[in-house]
Protein backbone atom coordinates (compact mmCIF):
# COMPACT_ATOMS: atom_id res chain seq x y z
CA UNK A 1 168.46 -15.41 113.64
CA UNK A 2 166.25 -18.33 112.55
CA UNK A 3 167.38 -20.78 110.14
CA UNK A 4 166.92 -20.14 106.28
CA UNK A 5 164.90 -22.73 104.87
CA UNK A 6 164.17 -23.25 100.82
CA UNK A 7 160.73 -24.94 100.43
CA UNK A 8 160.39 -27.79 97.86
CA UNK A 9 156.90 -28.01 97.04
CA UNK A 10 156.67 -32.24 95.73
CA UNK A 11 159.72 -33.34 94.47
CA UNK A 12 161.81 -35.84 91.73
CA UNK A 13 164.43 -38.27 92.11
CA UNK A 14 166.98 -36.67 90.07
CA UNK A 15 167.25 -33.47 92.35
CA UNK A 16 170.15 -34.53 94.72
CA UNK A 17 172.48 -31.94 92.94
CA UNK A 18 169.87 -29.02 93.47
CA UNK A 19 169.32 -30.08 97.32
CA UNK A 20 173.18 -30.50 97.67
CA UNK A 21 173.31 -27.31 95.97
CA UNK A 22 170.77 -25.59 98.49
CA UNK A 23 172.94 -27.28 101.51
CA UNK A 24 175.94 -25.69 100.40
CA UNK A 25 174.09 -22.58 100.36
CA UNK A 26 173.34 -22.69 104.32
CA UNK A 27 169.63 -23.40 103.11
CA UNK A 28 167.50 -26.62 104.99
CA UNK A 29 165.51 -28.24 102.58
CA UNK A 30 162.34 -28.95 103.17
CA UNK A 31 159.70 -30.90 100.68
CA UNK A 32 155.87 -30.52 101.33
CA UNK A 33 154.17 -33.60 99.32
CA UNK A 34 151.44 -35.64 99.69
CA UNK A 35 153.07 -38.51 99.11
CA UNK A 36 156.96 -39.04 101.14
CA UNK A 37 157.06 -42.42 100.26
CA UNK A 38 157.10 -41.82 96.89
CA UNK A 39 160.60 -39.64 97.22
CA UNK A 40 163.06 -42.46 98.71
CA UNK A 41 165.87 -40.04 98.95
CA UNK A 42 163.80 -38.07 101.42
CA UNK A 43 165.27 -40.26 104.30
CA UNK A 44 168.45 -41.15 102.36
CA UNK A 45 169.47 -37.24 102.20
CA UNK A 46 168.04 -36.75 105.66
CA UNK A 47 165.15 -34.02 104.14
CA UNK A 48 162.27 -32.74 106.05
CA UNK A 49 159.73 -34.02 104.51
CA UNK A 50 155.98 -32.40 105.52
CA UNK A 51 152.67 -34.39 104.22
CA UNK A 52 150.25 -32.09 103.02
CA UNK A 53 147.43 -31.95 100.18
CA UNK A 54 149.84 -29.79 97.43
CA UNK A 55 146.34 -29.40 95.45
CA UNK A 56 145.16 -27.10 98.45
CA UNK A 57 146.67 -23.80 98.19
CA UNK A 58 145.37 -22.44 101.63
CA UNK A 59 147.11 -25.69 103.01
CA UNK A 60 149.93 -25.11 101.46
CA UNK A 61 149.69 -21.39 102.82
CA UNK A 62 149.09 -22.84 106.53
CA UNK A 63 151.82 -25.08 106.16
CA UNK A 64 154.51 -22.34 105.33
CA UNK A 65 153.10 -19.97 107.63
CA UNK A 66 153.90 -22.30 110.23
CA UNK A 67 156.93 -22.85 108.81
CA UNK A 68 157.84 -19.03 109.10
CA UNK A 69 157.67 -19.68 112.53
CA UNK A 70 161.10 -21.67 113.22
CA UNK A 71 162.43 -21.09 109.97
CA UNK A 72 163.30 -17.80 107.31
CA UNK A 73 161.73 -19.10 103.97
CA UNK A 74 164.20 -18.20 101.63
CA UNK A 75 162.49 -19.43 98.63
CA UNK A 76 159.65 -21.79 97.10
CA UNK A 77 160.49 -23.81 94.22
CA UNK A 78 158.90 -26.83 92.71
CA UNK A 79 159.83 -29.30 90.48
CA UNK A 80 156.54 -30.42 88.37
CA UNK A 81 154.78 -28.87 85.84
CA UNK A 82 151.53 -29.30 88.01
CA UNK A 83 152.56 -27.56 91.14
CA UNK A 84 154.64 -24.38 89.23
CA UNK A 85 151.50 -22.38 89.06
CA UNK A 86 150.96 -23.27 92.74
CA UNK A 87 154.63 -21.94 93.55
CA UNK A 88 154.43 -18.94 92.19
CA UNK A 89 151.28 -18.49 94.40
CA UNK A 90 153.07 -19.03 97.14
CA UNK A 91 155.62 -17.16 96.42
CA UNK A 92 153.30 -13.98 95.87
CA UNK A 93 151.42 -14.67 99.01
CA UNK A 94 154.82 -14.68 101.09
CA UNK A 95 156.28 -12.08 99.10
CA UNK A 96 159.11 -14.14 97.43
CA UNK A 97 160.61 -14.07 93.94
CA UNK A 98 158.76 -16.72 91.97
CA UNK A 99 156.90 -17.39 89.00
CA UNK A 100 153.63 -14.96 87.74
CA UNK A 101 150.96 -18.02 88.36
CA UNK A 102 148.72 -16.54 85.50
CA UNK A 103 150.99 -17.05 83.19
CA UNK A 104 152.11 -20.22 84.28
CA UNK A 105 148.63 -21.23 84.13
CA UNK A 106 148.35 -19.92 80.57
CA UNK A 107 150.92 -21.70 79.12
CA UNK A 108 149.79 -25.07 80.82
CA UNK A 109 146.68 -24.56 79.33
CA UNK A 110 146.73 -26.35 76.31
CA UNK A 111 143.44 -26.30 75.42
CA UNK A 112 142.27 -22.50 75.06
């Protein structure tokens, strides 16, 4: 049985408790960002960390597909109002629980 694995798509300093949390849970956390520098607890907590443009859905798709490989993707969560419409893509494409990405994208459109 492979490994279940919850997907972090960027990330924030101030989400220790959640990734503890997920640990507890038997889940391996693992953040896709484009930056892993810019998440110092990365290394501190011992998190996978994956590089990856998070503006580029199909990437994003490759990268969890090949994920899927050594790993059970138990869920897709993200922490950023900017990638939450992206999540919820992701988690439709994989067939996960997750966000409706149109509406997501409504409400972050401020403008219309």
């Amino acid at each position: 049985m492979a490994r279940r694995a919850l997907v972090m798509v960027e990330g924030h300093r101030g989400i220790g408790p959640f990734v503890q949390a997920a640990q507890r849970l038997g889940l391996h956390p693992i953040t896709v960002t484009a930056d892993p520098a810019q998440y110092g607890y990365l290394g501190a907590e011992g998190i996978e960390a994956i590089r990856a443009d998070t503006d580029n859905l199909d990437l994003l798709i490759h990268e969890c597909s090949r994920l899927r490989v050594a790993y059970d993707i138990a869920g897709i969560t993200g922490f950023k109002d900017s990638v939450y419409a992206t999540v919820g893509k992701l988690c439709r494409h994989f067939d996960l629980p997750g966000p409706n990405p149109a509406s997501i994208e409504r409400c972050c459109d401020k403008v219309t």
